[in-house]
PDB file of N, CA and C in Angstrom:
ATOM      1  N   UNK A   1       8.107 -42.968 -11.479  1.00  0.00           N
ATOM      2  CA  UNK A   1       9.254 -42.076 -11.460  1.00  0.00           C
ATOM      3  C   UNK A   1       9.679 -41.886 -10.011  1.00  0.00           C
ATOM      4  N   UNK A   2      10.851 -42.097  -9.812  1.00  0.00           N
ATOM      5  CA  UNK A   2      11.377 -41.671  -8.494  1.00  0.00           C
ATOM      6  C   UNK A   2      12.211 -40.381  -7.860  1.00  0.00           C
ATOM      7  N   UNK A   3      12.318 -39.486  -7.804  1.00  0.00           N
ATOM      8  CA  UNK A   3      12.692 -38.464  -7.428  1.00  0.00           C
ATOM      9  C   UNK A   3      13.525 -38.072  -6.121  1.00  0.00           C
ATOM     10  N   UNK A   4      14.635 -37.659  -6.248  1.00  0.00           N
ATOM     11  CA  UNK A   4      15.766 -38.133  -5.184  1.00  0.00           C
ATOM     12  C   UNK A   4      15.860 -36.089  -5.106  1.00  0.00           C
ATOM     13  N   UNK A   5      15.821 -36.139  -3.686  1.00  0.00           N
ATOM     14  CA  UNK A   5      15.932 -34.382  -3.449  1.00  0.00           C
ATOM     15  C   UNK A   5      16.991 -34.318  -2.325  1.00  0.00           C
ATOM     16  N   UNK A   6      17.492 -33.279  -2.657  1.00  0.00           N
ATOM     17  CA  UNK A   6      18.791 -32.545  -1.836  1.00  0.00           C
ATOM     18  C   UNK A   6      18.258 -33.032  -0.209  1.00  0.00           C
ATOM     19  N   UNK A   7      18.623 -32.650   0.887  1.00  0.00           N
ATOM     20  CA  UNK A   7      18.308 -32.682   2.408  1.00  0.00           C
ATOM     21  C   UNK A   7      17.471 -31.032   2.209  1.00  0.00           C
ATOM     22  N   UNK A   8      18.132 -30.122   1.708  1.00  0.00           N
ATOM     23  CA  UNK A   8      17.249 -29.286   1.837  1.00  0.00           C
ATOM     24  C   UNK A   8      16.313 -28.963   1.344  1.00  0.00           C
ATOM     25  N   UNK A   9      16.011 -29.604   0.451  1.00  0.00           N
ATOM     26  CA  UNK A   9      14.583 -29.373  -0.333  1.00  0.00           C
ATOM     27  C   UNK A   9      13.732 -30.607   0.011  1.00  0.00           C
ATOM     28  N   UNK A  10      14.367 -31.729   0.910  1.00  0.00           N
ATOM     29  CA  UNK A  10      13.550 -32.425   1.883  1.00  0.00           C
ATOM     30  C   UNK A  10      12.983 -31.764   2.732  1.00  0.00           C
ATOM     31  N   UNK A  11      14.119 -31.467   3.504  1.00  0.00           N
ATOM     32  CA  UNK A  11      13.556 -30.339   4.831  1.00  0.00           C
ATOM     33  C   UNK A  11      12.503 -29.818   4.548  1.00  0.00           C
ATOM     34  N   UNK A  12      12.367 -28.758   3.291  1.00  0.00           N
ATOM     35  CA  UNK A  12      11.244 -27.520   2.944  1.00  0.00           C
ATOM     36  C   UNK A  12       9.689 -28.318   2.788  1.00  0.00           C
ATOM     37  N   UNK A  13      10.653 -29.651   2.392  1.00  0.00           N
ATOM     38  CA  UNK A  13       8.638 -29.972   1.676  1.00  0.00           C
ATOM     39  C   UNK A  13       8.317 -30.933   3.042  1.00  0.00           C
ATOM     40  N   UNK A  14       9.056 -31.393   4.046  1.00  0.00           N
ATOM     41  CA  UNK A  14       8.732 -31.700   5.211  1.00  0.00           C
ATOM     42  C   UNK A  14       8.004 -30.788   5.771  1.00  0.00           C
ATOM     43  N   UNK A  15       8.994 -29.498   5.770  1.00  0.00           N
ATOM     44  CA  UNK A  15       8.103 -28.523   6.834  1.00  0.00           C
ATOM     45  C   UNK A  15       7.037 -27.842   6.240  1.00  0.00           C
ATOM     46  N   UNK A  16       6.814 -27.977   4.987  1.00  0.00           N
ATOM     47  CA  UNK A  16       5.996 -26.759   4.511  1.00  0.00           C
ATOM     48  C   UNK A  16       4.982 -28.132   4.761  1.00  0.00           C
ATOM     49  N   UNK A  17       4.646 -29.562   4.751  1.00  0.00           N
ATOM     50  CA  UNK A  17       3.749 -30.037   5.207  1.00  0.00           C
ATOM     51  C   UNK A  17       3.251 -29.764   6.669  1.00  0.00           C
ATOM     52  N   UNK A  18       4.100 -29.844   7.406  1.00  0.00           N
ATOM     53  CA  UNK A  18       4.048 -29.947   9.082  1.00  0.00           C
ATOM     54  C   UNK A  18       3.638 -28.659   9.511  1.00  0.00           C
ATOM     55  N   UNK A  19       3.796 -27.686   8.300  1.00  0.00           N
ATOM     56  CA  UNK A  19       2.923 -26.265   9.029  1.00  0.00           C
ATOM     57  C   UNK A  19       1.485 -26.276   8.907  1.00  0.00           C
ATOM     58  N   UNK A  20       1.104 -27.271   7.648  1.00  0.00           N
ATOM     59  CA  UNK A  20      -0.070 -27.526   7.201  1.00  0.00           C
ATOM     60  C   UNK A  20      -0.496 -27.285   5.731  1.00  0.00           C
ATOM     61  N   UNK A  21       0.707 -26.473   5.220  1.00  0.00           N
ATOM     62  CA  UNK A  21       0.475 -25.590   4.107  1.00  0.00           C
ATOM     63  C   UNK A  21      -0.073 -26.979   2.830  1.00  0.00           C
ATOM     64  N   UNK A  22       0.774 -27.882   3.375  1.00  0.00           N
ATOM     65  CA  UNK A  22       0.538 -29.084   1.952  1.00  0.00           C
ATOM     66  C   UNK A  22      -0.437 -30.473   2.799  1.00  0.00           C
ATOM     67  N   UNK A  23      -1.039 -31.023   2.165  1.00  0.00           N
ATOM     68  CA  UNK A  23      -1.600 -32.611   2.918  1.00  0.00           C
ATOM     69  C   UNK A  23      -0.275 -33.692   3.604  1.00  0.00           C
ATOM     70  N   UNK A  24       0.421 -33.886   2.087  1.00  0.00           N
ATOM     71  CA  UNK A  24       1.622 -34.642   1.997  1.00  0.00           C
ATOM     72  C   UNK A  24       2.826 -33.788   1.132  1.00  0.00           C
ATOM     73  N   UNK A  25       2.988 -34.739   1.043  1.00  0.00           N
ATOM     74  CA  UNK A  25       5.108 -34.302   0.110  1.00  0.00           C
ATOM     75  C   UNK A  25       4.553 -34.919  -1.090  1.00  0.00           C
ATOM     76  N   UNK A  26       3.721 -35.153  -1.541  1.00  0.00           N
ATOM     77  CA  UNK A  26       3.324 -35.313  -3.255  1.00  0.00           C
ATOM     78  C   UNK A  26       2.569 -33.933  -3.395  1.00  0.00           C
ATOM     79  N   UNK A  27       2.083 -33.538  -2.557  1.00  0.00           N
ATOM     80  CA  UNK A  27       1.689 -32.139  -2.610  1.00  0.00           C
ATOM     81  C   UNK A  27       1.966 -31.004  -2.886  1.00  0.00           C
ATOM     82  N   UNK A  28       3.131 -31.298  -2.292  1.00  0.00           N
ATOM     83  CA  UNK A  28       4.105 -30.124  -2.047  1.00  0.00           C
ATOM     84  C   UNK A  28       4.965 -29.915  -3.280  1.00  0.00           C
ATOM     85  N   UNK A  29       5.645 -31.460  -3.941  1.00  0.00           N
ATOM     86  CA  UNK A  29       6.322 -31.577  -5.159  1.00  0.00           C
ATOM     87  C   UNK A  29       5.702 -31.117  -6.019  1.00  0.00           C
ATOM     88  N   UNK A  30       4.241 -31.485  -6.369  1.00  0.00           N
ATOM     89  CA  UNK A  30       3.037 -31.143  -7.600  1.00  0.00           C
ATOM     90  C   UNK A  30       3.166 -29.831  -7.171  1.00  0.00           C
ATOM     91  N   UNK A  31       2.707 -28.882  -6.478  1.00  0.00           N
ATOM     92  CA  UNK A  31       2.642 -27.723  -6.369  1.00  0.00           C
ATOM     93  C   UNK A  31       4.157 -27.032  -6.932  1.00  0.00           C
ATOM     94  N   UNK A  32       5.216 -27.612  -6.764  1.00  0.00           N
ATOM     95  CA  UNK A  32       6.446 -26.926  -7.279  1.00  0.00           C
ATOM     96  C   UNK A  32       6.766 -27.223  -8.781  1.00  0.00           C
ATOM     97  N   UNK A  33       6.331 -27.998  -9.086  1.00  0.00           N
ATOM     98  CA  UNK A  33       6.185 -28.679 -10.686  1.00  0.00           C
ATOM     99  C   UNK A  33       4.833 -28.010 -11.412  1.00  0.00           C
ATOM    100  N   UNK A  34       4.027 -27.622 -10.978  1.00  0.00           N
ATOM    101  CA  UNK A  34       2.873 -26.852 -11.590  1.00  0.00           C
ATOM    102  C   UNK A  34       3.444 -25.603 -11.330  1.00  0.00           C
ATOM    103  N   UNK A  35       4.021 -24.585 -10.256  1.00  0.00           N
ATOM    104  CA  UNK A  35       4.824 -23.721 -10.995  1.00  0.00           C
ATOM    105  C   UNK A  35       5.876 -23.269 -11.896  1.00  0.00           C
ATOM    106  N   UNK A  36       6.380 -24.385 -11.732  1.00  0.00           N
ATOM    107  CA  UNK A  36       7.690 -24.864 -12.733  1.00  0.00           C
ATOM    108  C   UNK A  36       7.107 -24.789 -14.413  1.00  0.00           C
ATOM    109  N   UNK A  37       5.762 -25.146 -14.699  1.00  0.00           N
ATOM    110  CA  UNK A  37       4.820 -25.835 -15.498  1.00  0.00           C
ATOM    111  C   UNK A  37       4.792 -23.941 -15.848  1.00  0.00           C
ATOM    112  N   UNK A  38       4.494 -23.126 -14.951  1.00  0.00           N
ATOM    113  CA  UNK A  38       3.751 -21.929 -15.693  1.00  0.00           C
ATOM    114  C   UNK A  38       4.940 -20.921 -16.286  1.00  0.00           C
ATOM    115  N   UNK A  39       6.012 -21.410 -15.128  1.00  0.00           N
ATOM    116  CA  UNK A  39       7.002 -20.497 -15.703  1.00  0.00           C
ATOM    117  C   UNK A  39       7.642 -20.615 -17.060  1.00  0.00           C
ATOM    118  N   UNK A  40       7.546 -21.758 -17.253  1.00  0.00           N
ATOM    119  CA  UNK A  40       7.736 -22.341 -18.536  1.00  0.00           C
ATOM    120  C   UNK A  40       7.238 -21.961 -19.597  1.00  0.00           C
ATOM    121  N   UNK A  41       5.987 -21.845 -19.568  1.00  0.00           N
ATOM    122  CA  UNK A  41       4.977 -21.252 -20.437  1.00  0.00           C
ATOM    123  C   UNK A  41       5.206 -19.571 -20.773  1.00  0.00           C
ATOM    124  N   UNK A  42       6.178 -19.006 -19.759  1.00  0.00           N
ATOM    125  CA  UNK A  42       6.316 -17.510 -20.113  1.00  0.00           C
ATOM    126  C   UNK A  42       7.101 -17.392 -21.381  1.00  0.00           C
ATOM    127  N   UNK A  43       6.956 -16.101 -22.123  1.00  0.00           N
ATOM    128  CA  UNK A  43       7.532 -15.970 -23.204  1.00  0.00           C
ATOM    129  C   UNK A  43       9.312 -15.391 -22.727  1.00  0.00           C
ATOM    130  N   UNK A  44      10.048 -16.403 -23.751  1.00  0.00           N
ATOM    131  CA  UNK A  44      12.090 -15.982 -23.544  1.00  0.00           C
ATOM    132  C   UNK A  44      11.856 -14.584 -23.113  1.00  0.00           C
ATOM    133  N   UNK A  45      13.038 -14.003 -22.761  1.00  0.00           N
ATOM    134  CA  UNK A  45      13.618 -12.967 -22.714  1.00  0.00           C
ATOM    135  C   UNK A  45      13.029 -11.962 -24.128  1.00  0.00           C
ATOM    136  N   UNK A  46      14.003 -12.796 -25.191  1.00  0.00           N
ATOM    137  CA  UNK A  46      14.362 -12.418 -26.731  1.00  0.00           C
ATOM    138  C   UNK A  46      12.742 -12.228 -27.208  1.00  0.00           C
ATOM    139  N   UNK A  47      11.660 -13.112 -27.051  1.00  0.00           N
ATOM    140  CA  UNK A  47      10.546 -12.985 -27.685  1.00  0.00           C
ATOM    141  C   UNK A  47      10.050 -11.761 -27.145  1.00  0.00           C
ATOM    142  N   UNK A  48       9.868 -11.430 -25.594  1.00  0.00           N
ATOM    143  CA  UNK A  48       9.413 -10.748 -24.856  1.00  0.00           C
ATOM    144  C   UNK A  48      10.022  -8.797 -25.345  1.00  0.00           C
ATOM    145  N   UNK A  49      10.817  -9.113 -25.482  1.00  0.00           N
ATOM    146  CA  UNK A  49      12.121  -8.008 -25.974  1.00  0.00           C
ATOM    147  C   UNK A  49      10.920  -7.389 -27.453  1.00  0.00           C
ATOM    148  N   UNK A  50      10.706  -8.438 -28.715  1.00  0.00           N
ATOM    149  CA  UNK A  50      10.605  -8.177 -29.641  1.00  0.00           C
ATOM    150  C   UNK A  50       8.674  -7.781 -29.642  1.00  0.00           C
ATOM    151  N   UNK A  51       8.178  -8.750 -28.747  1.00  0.00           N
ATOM    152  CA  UNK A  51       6.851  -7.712 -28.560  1.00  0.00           C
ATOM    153  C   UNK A  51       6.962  -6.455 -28.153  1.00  0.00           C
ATOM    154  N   UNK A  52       7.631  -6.359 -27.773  1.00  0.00           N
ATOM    155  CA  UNK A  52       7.658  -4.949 -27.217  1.00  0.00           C
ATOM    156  C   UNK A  52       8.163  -3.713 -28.034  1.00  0.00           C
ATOM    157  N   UNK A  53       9.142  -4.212 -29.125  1.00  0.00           N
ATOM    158  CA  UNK A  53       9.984  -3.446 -30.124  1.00  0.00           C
ATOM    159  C   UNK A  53       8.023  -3.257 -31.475  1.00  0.00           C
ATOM    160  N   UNK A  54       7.667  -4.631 -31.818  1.00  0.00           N
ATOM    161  CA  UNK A  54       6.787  -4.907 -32.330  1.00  0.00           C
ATOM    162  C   UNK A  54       5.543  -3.765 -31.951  1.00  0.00           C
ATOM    163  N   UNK A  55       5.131  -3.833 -30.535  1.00  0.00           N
ATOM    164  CA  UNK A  55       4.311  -2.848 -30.027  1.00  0.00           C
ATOM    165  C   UNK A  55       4.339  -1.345 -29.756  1.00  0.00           C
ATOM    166  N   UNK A  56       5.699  -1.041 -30.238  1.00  0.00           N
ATOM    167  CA  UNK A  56       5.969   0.238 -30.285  1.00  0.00           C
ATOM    168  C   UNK A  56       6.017   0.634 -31.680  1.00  0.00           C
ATOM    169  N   UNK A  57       6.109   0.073 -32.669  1.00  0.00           N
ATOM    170  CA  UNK A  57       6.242   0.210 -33.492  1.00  0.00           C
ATOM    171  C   UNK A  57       5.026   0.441 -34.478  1.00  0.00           C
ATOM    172  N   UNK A  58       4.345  -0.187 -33.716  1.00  0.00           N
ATOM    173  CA  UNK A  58       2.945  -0.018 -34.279  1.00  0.00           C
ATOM    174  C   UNK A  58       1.924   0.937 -33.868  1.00  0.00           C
ATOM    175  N   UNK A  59       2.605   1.519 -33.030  1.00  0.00           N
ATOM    176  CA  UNK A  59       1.840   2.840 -31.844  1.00  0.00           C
ATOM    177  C   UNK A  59       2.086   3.679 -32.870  1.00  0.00           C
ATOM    178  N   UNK A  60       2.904   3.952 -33.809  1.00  0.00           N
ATOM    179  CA  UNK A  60       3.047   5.086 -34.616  1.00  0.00           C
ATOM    180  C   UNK A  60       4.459   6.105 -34.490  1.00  0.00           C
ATOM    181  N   UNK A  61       4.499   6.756 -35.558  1.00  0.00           N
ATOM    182  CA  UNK A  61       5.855   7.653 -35.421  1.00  0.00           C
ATOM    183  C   UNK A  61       6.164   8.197 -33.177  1.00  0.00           C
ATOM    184  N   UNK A  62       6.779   8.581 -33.374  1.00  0.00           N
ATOM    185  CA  UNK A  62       6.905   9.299 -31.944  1.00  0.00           C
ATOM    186  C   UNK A  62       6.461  10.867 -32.218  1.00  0.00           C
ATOM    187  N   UNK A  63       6.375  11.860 -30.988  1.00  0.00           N
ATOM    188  CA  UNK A  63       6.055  13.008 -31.020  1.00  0.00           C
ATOM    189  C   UNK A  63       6.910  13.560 -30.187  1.00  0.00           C
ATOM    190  N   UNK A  64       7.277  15.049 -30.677  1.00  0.00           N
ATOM    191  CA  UNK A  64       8.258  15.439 -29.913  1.00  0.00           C
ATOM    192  C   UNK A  64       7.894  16.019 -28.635  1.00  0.00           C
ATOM    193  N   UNK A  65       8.497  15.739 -27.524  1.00  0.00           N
ATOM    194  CA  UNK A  65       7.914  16.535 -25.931  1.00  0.00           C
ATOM    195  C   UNK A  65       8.657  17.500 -26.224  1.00  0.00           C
ATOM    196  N   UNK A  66       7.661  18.249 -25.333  1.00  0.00           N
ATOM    197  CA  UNK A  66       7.540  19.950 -25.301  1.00  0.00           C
ATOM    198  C   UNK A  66       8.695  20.357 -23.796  1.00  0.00           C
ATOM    199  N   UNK A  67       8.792  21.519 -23.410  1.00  0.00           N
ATOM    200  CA  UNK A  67       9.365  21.625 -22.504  1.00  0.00           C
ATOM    201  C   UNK A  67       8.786  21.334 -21.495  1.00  0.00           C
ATOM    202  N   UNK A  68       7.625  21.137 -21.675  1.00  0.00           N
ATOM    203  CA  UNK A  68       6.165  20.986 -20.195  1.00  0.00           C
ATOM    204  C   UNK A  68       5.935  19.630 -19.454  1.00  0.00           C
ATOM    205  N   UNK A  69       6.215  18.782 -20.903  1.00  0.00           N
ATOM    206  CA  UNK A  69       6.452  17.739 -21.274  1.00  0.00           C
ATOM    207  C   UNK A  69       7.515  17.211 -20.091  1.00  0.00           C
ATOM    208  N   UNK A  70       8.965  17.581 -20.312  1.00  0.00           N
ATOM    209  CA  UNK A  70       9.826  17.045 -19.511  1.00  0.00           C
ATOM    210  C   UNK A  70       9.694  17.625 -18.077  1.00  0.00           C
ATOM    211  N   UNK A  71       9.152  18.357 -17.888  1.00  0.00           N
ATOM    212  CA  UNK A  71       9.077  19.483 -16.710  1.00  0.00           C
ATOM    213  C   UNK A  71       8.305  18.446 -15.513  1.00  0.00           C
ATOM    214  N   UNK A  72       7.206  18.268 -16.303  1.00  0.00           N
ATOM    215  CA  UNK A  72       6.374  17.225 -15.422  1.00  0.00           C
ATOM    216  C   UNK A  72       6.829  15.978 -15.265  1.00  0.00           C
ATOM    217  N   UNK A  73       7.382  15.381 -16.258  1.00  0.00           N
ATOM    218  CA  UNK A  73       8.108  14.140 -15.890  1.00  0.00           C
ATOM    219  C   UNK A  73       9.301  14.085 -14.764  1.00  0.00           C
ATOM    220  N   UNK A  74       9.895  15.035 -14.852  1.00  0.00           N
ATOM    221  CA  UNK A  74      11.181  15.597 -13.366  1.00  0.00           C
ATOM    222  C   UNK A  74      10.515  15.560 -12.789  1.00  0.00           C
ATOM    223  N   UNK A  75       9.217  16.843 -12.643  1.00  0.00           N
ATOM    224  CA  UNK A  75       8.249  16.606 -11.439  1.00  0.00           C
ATOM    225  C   UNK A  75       7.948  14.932  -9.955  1.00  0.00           C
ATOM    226  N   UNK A  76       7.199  14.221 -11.603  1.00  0.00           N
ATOM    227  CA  UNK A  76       6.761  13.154 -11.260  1.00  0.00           C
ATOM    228  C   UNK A  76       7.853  11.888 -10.012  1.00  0.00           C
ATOM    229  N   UNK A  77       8.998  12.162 -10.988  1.00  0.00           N
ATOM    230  CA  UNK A  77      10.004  11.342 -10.408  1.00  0.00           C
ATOM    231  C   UNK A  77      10.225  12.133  -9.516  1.00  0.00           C
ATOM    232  N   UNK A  78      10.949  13.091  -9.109  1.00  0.00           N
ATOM    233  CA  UNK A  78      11.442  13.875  -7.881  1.00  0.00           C
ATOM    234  C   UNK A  78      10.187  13.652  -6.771  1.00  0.00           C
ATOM    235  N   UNK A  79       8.564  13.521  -7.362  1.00  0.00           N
ATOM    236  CA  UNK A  79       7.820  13.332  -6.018  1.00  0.00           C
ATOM    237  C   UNK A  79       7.877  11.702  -5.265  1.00  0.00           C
ATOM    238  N   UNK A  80       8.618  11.046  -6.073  1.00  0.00           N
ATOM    239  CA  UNK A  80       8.611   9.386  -5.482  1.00  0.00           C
ATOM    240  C   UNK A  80       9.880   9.308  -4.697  1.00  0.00           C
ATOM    241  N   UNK A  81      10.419   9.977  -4.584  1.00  0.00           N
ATOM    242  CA  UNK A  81      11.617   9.999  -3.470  1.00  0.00           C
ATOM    243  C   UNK A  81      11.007  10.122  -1.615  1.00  0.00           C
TER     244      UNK A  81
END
């Protein structure tokens, strides 16, 4: 397989060798293709969305907060400023 790259994504896997970070530029490519490889593997948007609808759903009815309830939550946020 031959693989034809922009000048700038020459440049990067030039220099990211010449700093030391890679051996060679097959290095450097495999390393961007094995992340390419994991991101891939993450779950869509849409699936990700529906575990989450799925996992709430299974936590049980909701409960109603109290006034103490929201009091501390203002709290909480107003102290991260």
């Amino acid at each position: 397989m031959n693989v034809t790259l922009t000048d700038y994504y020459e440049n990067l896997v030039q220099k990211l060798v010449k700093q030391g970070r890679y051996l060679d530029q097959n290095e450097a490519v495999r390393a961007g293709l094995r992340l390419l490889e994991t991101m891939e593997q993450l779950p869509l948007p849409a699936a990700l969305h529906q575990s989450w609808i799925d996992e709430a759903l299974a936590s049980g009815p909701a409960e109603p907060k109290t006034r103490a309830d929201w009091d501390a939550l203002k709290e909480r946020v107003l102290n991260r400023r």
